[in-house]
Every structure is written in structure tokens, then in C-alpha cells.
Protein backbone atom coordinates (compact mmCIF):
# COMPACT_ATOMS: atom_id res chain seq x y z
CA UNK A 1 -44.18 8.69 46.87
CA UNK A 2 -40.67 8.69 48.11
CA UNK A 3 -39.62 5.45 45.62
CA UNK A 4 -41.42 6.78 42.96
CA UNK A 5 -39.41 9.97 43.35
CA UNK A 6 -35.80 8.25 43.62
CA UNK A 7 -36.96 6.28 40.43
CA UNK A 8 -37.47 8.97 38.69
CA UNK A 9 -34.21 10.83 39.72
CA UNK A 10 -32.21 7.66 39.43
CA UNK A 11 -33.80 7.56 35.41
CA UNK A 12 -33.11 11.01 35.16
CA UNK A 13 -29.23 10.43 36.16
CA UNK A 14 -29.01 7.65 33.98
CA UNK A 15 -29.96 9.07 31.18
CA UNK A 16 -26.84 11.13 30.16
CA UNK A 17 -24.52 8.83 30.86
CA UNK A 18 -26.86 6.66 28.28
CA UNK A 19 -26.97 9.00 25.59
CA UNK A 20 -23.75 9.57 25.47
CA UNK A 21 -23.05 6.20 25.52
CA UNK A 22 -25.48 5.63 22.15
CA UNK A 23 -23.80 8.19 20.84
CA UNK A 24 -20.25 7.10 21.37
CA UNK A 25 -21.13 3.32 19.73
CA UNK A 26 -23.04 5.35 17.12
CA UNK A 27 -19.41 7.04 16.30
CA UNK A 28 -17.52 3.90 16.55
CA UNK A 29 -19.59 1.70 14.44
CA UNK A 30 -20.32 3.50 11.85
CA UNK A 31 -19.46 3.07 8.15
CA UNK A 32 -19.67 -0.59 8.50
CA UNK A 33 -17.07 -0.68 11.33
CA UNK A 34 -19.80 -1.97 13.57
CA UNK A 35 -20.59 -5.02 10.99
CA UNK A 36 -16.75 -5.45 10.21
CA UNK A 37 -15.33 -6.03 14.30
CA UNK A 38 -13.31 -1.78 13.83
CA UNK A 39 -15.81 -0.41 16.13
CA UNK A 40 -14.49 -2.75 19.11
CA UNK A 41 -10.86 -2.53 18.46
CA UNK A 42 -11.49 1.41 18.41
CA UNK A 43 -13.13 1.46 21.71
CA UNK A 44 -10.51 -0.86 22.69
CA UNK A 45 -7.88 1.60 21.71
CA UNK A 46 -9.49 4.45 23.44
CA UNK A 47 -9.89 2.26 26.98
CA UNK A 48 -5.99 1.64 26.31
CA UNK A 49 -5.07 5.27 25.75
CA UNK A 50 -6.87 6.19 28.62
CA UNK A 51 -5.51 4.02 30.83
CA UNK A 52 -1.90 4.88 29.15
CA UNK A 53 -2.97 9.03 30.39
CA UNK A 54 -3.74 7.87 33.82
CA UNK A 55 -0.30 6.39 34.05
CA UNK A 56 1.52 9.10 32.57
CA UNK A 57 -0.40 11.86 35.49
CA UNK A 58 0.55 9.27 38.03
CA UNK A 59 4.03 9.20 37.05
CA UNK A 60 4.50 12.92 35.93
CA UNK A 61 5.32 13.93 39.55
CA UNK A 62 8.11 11.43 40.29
CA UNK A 63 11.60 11.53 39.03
CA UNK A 64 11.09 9.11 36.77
CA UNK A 65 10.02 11.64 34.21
CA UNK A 66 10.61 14.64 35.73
CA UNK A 67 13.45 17.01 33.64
CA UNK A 68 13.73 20.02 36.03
CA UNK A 69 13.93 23.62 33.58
CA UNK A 70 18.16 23.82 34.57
CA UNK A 71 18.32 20.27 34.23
CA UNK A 72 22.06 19.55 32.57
CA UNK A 73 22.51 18.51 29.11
CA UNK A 74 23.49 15.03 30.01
CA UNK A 75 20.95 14.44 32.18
CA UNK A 76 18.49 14.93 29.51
CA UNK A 77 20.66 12.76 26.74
CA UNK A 78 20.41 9.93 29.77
CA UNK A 79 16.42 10.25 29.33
CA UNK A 80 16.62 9.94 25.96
CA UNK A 81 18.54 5.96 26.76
CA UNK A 82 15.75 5.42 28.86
CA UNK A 83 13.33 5.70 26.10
CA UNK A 84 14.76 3.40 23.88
CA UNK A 85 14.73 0.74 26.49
CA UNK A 86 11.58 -0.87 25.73
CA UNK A 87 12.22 -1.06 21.97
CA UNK A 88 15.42 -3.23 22.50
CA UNK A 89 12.85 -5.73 23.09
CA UNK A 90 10.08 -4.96 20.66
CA UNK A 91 11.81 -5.64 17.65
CA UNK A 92 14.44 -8.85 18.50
CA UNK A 93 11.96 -10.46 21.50
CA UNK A 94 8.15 -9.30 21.54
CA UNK A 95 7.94 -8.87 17.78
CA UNK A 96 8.93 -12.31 16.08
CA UNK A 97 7.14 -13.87 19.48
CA UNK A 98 3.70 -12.21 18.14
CA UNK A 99 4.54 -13.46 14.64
CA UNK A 100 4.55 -17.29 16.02
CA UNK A 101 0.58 -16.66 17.90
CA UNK A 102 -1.08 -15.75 15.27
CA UNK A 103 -4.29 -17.63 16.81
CA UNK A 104 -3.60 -16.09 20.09
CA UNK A 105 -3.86 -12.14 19.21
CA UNK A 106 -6.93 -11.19 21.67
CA UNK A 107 -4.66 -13.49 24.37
CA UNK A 108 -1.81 -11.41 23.26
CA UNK A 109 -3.80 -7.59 23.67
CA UNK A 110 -5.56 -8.74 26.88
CA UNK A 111 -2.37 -9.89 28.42
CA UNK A 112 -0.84 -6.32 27.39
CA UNK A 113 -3.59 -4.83 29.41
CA UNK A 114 -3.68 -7.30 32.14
CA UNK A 115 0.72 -6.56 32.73
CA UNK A 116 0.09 -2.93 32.93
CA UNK A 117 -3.12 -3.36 35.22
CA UNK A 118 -0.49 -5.69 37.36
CA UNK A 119 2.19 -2.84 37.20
CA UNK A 120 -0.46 -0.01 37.93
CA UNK A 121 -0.90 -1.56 41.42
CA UNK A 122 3.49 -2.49 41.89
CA UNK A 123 4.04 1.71 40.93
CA UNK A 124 1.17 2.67 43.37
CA UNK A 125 3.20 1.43 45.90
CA UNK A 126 5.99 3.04 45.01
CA UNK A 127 4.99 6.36 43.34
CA UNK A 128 5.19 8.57 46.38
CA UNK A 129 8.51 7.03 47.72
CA UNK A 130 10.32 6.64 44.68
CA UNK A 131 11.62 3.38 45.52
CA UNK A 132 13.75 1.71 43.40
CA UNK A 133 10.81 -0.54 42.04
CA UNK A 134 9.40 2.34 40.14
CA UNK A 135 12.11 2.08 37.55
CA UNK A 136 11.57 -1.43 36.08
CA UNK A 137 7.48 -1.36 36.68
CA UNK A 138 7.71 1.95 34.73
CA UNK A 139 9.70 0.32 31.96
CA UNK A 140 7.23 -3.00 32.44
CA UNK A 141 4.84 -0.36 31.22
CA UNK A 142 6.45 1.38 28.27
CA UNK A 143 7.30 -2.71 27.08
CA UNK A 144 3.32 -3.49 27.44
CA UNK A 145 1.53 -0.48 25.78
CA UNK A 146 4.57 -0.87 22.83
CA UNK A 147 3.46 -4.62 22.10
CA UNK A 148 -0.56 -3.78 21.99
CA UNK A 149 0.50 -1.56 19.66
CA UNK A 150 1.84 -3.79 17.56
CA UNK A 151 -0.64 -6.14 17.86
CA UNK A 152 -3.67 -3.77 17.40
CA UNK A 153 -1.67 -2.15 14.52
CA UNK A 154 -1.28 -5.79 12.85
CA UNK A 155 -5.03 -6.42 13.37
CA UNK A 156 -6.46 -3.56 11.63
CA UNK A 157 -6.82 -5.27 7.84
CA UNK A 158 -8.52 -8.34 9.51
CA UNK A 159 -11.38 -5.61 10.39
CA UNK A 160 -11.04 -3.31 7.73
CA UNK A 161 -15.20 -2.44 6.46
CA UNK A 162 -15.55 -2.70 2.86
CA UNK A 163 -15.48 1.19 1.75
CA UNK A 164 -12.95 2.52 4.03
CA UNK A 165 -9.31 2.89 3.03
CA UNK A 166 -6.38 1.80 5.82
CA UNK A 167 -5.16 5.39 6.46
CA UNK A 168 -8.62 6.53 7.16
CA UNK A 169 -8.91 3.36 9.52
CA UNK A 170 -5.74 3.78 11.13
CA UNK A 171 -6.74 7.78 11.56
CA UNK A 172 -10.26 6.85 13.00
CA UNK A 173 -8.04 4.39 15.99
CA UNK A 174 -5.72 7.01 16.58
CA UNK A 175 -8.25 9.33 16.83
CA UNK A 176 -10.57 7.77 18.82
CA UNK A 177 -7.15 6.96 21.05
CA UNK A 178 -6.45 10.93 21.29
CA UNK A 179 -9.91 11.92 22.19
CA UNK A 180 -9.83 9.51 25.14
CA UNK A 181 -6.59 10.58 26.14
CA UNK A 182 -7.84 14.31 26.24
CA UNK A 183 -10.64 13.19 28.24
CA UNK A 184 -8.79 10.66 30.96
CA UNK A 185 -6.67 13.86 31.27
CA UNK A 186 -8.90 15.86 34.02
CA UNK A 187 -9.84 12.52 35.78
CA UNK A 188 -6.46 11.84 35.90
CA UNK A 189 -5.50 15.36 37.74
CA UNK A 190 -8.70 15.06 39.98
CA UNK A 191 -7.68 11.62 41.04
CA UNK A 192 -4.40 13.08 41.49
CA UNK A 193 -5.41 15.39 43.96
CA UNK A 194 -6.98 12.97 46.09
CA UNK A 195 -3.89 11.27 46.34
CA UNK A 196 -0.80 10.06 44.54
CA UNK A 197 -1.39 6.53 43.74
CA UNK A 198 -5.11 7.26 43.02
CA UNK A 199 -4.13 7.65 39.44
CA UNK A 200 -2.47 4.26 39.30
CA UNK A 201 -6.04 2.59 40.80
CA UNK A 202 -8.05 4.70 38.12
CA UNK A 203 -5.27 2.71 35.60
CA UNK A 204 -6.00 -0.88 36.91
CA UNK A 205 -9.55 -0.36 36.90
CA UNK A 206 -8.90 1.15 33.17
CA UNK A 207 -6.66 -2.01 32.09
CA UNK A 208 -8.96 -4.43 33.48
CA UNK A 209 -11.84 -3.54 31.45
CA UNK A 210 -9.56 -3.85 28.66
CA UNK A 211 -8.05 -6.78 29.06
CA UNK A 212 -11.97 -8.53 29.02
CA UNK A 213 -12.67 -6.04 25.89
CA UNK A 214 -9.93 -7.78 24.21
CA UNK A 215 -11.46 -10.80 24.05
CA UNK A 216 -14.63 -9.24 22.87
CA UNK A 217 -13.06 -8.69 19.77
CA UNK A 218 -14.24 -10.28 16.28
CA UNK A 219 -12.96 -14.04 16.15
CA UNK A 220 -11.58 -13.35 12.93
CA UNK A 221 -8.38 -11.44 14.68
CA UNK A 222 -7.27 -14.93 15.70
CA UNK A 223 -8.12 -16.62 12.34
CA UNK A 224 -5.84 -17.71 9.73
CA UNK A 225 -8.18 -17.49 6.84
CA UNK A 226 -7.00 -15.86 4.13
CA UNK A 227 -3.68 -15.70 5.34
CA UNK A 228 -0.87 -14.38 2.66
CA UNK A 229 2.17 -16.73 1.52
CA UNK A 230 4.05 -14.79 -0.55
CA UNK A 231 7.40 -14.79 0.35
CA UNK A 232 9.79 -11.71 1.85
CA UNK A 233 11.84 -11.40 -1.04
CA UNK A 234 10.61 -10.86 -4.54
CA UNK A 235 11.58 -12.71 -7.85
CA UNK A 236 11.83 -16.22 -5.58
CA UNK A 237 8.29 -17.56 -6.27
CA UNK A 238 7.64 -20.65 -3.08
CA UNK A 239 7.90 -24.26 -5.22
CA UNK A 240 5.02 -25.87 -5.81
CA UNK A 241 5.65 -28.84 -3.43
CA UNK A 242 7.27 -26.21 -0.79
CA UNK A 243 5.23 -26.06 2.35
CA UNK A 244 4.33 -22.38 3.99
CA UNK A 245 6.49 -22.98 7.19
CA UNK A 246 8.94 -24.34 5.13
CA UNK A 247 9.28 -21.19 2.57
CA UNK A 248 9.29 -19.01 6.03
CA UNK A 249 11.99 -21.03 7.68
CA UNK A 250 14.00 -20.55 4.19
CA UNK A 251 13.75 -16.96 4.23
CA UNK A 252 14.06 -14.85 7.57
CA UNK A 253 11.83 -11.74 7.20
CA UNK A 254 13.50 -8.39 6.56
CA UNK A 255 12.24 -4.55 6.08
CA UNK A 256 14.14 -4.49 2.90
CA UNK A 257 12.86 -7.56 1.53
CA UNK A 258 9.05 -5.91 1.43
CA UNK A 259 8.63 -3.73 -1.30
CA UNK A 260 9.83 -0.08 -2.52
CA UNK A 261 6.85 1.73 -0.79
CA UNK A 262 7.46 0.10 2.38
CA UNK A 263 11.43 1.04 2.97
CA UNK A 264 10.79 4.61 1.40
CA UNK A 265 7.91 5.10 3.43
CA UNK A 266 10.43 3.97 6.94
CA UNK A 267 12.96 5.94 5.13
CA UNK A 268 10.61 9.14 4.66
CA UNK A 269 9.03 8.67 8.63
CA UNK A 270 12.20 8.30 10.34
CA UNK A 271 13.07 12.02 9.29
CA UNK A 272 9.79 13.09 10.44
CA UNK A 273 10.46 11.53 13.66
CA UNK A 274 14.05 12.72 14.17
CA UNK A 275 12.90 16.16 13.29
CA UNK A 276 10.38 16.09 16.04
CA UNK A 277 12.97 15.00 18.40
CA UNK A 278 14.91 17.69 17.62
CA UNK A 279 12.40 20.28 17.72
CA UNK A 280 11.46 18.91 20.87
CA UNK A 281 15.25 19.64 22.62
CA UNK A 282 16.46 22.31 20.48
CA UNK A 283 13.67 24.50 21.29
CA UNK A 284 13.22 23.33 25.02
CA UNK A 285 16.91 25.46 25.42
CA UNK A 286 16.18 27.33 22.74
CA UNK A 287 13.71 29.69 24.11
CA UNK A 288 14.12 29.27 27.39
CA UNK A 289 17.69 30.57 27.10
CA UNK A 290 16.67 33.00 24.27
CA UNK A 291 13.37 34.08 24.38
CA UNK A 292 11.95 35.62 20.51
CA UNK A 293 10.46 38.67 20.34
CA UNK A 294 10.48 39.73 24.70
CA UNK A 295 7.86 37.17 25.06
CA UNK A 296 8.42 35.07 28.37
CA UNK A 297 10.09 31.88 27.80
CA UNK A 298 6.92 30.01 29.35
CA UNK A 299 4.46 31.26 27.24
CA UNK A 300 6.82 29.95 24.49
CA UNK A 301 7.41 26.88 25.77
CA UNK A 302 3.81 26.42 25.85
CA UNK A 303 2.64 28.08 22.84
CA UNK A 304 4.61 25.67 20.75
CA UNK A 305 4.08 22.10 22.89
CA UNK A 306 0.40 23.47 22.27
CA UNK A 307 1.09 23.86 18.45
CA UNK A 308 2.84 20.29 18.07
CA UNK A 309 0.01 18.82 19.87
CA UNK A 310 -2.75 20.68 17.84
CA UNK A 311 -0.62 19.34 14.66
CA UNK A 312 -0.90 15.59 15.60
CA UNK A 313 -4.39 16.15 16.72
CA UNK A 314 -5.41 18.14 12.86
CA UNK A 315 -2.71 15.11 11.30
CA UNK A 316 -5.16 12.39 12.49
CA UNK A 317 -8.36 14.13 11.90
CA UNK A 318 -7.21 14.84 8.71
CA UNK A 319 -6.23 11.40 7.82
CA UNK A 320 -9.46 10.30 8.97
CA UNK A 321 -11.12 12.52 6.67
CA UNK A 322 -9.19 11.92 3.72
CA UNK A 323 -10.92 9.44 1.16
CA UNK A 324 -6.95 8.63 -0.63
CA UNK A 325 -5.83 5.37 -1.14
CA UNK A 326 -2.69 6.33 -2.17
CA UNK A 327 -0.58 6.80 1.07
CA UNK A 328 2.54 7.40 -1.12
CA UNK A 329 1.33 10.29 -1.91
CA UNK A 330 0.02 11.51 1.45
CA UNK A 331 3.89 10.92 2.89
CA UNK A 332 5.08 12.52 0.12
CA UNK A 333 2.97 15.91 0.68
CA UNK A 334 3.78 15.82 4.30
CA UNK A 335 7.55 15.75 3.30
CA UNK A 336 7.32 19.00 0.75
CA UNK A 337 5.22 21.22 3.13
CA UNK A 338 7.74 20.21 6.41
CA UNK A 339 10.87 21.29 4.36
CA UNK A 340 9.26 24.28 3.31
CA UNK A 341 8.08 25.96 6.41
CA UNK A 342 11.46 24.93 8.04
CA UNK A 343 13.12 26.57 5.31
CA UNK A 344 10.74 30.10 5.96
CA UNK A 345 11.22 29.34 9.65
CA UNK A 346 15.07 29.35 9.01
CA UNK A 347 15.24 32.93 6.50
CA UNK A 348 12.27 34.37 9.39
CA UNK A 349 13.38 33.11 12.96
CA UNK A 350 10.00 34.80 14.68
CA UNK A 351 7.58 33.48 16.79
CA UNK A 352 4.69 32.41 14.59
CA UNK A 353 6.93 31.02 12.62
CA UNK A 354 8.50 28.67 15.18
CA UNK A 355 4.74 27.59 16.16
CA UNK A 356 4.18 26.95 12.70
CA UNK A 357 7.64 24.40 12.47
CA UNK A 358 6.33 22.92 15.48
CA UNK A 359 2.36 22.55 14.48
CA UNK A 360 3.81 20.80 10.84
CA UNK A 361 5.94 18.60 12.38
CA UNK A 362 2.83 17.11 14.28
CA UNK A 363 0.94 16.86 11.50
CA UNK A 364 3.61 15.63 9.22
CA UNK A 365 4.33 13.15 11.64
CA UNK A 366 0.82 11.54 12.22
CA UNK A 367 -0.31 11.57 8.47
CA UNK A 368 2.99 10.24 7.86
CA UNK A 369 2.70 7.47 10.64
CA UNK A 370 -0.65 6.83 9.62
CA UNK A 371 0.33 5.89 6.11
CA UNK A 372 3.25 3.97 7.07
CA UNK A 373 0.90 1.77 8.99
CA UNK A 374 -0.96 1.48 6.07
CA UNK A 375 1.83 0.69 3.74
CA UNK A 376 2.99 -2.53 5.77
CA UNK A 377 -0.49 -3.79 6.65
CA UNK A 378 -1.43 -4.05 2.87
CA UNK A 379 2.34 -4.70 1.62
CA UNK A 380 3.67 -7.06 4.29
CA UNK A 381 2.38 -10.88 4.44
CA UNK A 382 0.46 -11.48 7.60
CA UNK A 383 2.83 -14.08 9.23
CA UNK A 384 5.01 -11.72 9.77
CA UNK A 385 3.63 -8.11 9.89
CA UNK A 386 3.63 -7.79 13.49
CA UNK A 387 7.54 -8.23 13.81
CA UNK A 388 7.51 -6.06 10.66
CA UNK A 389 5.39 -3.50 13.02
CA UNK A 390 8.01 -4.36 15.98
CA UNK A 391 10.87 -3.42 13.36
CA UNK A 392 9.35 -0.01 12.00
CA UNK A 393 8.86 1.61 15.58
CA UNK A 394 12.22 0.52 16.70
CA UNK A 395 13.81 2.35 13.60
CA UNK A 396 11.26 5.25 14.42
CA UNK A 397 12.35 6.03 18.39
CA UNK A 398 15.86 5.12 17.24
CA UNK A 399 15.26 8.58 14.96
CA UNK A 400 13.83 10.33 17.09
CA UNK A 401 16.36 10.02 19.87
CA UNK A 402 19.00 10.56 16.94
CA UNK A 403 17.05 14.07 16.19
CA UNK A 404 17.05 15.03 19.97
CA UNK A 405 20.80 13.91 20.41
CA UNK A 406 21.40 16.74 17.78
CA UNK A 407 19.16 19.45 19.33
CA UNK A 408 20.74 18.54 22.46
CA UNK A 409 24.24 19.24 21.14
CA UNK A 410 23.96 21.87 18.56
CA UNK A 411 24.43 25.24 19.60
CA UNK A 412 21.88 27.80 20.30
CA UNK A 413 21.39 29.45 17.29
CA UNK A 414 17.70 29.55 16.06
CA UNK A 415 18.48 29.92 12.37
CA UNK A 416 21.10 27.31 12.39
CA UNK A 417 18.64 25.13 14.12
CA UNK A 418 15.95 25.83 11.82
CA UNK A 419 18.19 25.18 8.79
CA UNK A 420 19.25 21.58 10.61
CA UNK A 421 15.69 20.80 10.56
CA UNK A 422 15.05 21.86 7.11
CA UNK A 423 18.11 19.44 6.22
CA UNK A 424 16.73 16.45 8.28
CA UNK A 425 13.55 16.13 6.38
CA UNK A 426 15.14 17.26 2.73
CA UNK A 427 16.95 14.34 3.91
CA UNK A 428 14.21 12.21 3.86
CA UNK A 429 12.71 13.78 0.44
CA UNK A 430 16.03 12.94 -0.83
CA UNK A 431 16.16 9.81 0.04
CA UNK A 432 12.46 8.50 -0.25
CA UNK A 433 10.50 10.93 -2.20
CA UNK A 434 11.93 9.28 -6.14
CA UNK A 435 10.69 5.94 -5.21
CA UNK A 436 7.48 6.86 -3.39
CA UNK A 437 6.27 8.36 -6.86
CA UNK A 438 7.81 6.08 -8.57
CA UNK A 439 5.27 3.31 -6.98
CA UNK A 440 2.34 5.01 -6.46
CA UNK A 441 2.63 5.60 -9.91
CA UNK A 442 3.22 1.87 -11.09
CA UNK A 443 0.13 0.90 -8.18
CA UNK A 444 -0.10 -1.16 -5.79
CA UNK A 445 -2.52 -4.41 -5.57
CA UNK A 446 -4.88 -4.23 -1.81
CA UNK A 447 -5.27 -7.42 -0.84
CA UNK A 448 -7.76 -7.85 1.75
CA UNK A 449 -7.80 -10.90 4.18
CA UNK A 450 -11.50 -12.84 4.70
């Protein structure tokens, strides 16, 4: 009687863990993406941005990220350097390296994970002393997660279903990536509570299942069927007796050699990104030095970090909702609506409409990310679209920390700083928004790899 009774209880735990399990897989395949190889590269993702979250808790409480509230302005500016230390890598190093493995992309992903499993166990060591180790294992970690993204952005059209446009697929592995995030975040502070480095162990345990997911991936990741050989730069057609590696060797790969929608597309994102980094420092000394409308500078602080992050999250969903496969047009539409609530921000400096600068600029920035992606995996020849990738997010942080250099240094006026914003992204209409148009209108051919 007693085994028949733990039976049943041990069936009766199991089950929700089950369903939810079903229902998860039932989410992740569907629309073809469990037929195609998406539905593992999305878990994938979410087991990475999990992992990524448990990290982030872990290292929230140490220096390494801390910015105390009367932190001095060049203290900050010296955080902003840090960031951009992994991408001095990514684009000269890791991103032309990934070009050259094209047969060795799930090796590539699984050795991302298996690094920051590695450093998740160096930093628990160190987390609660703040020894001096902390600083390159963190920055071992910011390297890692930047190179699976490259990878896992360049593998996307390999697994693309029939039916489903890149932005939506791109929205539906970012999306999948938030909702994991949002969920690793409670373990995260429970395992921080238990102790410091717990966090760190919940990461290696989180890495190491990924780094044996990666490898369950389709085969046709590491394929070179169907791989493009049209050359970087237009109007020089490869010669008939010209081999591939010959043609690439001839012409070094550039951004600007890619296609119209491509460079206005980096042109148009890097203004969304440099305005978020200057929302982000403008209005961290912005409101807590002048507070609008008597409210309490914390409630401020974290009614518009609350907005921005609600943006991104309503940007992704959105793009995974949309049917367009026109991402021209999507950047374009994110530009137009960003300058015009900066500008209503800038002639009505009130509360709401500072939450509403900050909520646009989230979801300005992830549709606009989104169809970035999209724009170099169908415009950009495979061999080298993950240095391409490598490239575009170096240009990106380099914006952002551009944007937050500016917040950092202008002064504290809220409608000057709402006009500056207004500026940097009728910068980017002015400088992208022509040629966007211009070849959305003339179309662009999809090619899709085998």
C-alpha cells in the first residue's frame, strides 16, 4: 500500500513538470519550426539566455557592475570602455574566425556554452572576494555569449520553415530568449540567497546542457549546401573559370560592399542604439537630480527602466506577430514614430511623456534589430555573414556608448535632452530613411539555402 501510494504521488508530481514541458515543445515547434531544425535553436536560445540571467544576478552584487546612485561622471564613462571590450574582438578576431568553420557551427555554439560554463565555476570563486580574477572571467563571458550570438544569428536562414518570414523568426528566438530570461530571474535571486556563488553553479549546470543541445541541432547548420557565391561587391560578376575561394581571397568582405538595404538598415539601427544609450545616462542624472512632477526620483528611475523593458519585450512580440516581409519598411516606421514622440517629449517635458520616450526606444530598437538581422541573413552571402554579424554589433555598442557619452556630458536640461534625442534618430531618418524606400520599393530577391 505504501509503494502504491509513493507511485502515485511521484506520477502526480511528474505530471506538471510534463505538461508544461508538452506545452513548451508544442510552442517551439510549431509552424513547421519543429520539421525545419527552429524549434531546437529556439530552445537553445532560451537555455543560453537563461544561463546569461544567472550570470548577470551572480555578478550584480560585485563591483564589477555595480554604479553606486553618486557614482562620478567618469566613473560611469569608464563602464561604458568596459563594455566595448568584448567587441574589439568580435568583429577583427571571432568574426572572420567563424567565417573560415563553416562545417563546425554546432562545435562553434557548444564551445560558447562550454567557455562560459568553464568561467561560471573561475567567477564562483571569486564573486564574494572580488579578486582580481573576476575582471577577465567576466569579460571571458561578455566575449562568449557575443560569439553565440553571432553564430545563432548566422544560422537562422539554414532553419528558416517554409511560411515564416526572417523577422518573425528572428522575433520568435528573441522572444523565446526574453521569456527565459524573465523566468531564470527568481531562480536566480533564490539561488542568490542561499549563497553568492550559487548563481554561478545554477549557470554551469545551465551552460552544460547547452553546450550538448548544440549539437542536437539540425545537421544542416554545418552543411554547405546551397551555399551563396556571389561576390561582396556588385557589378564584378566571379569569371567563369574563377574558383569560390579564389573570388573570396580577391575581394575582402565589407559592410558597404552588401547592398543599399543592408548599410541603411546599420545606418538607421545605430541611431536607435545611441539613442538608447543616451536615454539610458541622461535620464539616470536626469531625474535623480531633478525629479518631474514631486514624484520620488526612485519611482522614476523605475517607472521608466520598466517602460524600456516593456518596449523591447512589445518590440519582439510584435515582430513575431507581424506577417511583413518587407523589413525596410518595419525600420523605417520605427524611425518616424521614435522622432515623433521625442519631439512631443521635448515641447511636453512630463512624466508620461518621458515613459513614453523610454517605452519607444525599446521597441524601436528590437523591431529595428530584428529587421537588421533579417536584412543581412537574406542580403549577405553565407561565407561571410557571420563576420558580417561580428561587424554590425560592433558598429551597434560602438553607438550606443557614443549616445551614453553624450547623456553623460550634456547638461541637465530635460528639454534640451529630449530635443538631442529627437536629433539622434532624425539623424538616422536622414541618413537611411531615402534609400530604405527606395529598395523596398525596387524589391529584394529571398534566397533561401537547402
Amino acid at each position: 500500500m505504501a509503494a502504491e501510494k509513493l507511485r502515485r504521488t511521484g506520477r502526480a508530481l511528474r505530471r506538471p513538470p510534463a505538461a508544461l514541458a508538452r506545452r513548451v515543445r508544442r510552442a517551439t515547434h510549431a509552424q513547421g519550426a519543429g520539421e525545419s531544425g527552429l524549434g531546437r535553436l529556439i530552445e537553445l536560445h532560451a537555455v543560453n539566455s537563461a544561463g546569461d540571467m544567472l550570470i548577470t544576478v551572480a555578478l550584480a552584487s560585485t563591483i564589477f557592475f555595480s554604479v553606486p546612485t553618486g557614482e562620478a561622471r567618469g566613473r560611469v564613462a569608464l563602464y561604458l570602455l568596459v563594455t566595448m571590450a568584448p567587441f574589439a574582438l568580435l568583429a577583427p578576431v571571432i568574426g572572420p574566425l567563424l567565417d573560415r568553420v563553416p562545417h563546425g557551427r554546432r562545435a562553434a555554439m557548444a564551445a560558447a556554452m562550454l567557455a562560459r560554463a568553464l568561467l561560471a565555476l573561475a567567477l564562483s570563486g571569486a564573486v564574494a572576494g572580488g579578486g582580481l580574477e573576476l575582471y577577465p572571467a567576466a569579460l571571458g563571458v561578455l566575449v562568449s555569449s557575443k560569439a553565440y550570438g553571432v553564430v545563432r544569428s548566422a544560422v537562422v536562414p539554414r532553419l528558416l520553415p517554409a511560411r515564416v518570414p526572417l523577422v518573425k523568426a528572428n522575433s520568435r528566438v528573441t522572444l523565446a530568449g526574453l521569456l527565459a530570461t524573465g523566468a531564470a530571474a527568481p531562480v536566480a535571486a533564490g539561488l542568490h540567497l542561499v549563497g553568492e556563488a550559487w548563481p554561478l553553479y545554477g549557470a554551469f549546470a545551465v551552460f552544460v546542457l547547452g553546450t550538448f543541445l548544440s549539437f542536437l541541432l539540425d545537421p544542416k547548420v554545418d552543411s554547405a549546401k546551397g551555399e551563396g557565391t556571389a561576390l561582396l561587391a556588385a557589378g564584378e560578376p566571379q569569371a567563369a573559370h574563377e574558383t569560390e575561394p579564389a573570388a573570396r581571397r580577391r575581394r575582402r568582405p565589407g559592410l558597404r560592399t552588401v547592398g543599399s538595404s543592408v548599410v541603411h538598415g546599420l545606418a538607421a539601427n545605430a541611431s536607435l542604439r545611441a539613442l538608447s544609450g543616451f536615454l539610458t545616462f541622461f535620464l539616470a542624472f536626469l531625474l535623480r537630480e531633478q525629479p518631474l512632477d514631486g514624484h520620488h526620483p526612485a519611482f522614476l528611475l523605475a517607472l521608466v527602466a520598466g517602460a524600456a523593458g516593456a518596449g523591447n519585450a512589445t518590440g519582439t512580440a510584435i515582430g513575431a506577430w507581424l506577417r511583413s516581409r518587407a523589413p525596410e519598411a518595419i525600420i523605417v516606421c520605427v524611425l518616424c514614430v521614435a522622432v515623433g514622440v521625442a519631439v512631443l517629449a521635448a515641447v511636453l517635458l512630463k512624466t508620461p511623456t518621458v515613459a513614453a520616450v523610454a517605452a519607444t526606444a525599446g521597441v524601436a530598437q528590437a523591431l529595428g534589430k530584428l529587421s537588421l538581422d533579417a536584412l543581412i541573413q537574406r542580403d549577405v552571402p553565407e561565407h561571410v555573414r557571420t563576420s558580417a554579424f561580428a561587424r554590425s554589433e560592433t558598429l551597434l555598442q560602438c553607438s550606443w556608448v557614443a549616445g551614453g557619452t553624450v547623456g553623460i556630458a550634456l547638461p541637465l536640461w530635460g528639454t534640451l535632452g529630449m530635443g538631442v534625442a529627437a536629433g539622434i534618430v532624425a539623424l538616422g531618418c536622414f541618413t537611411s530613411v531615402r534609400g530604405l524606400v527606395s529598395a523596398a520599393r525596387r524589391g529584394t530577391p529571398h534566397p533561401r539555402v537547402a
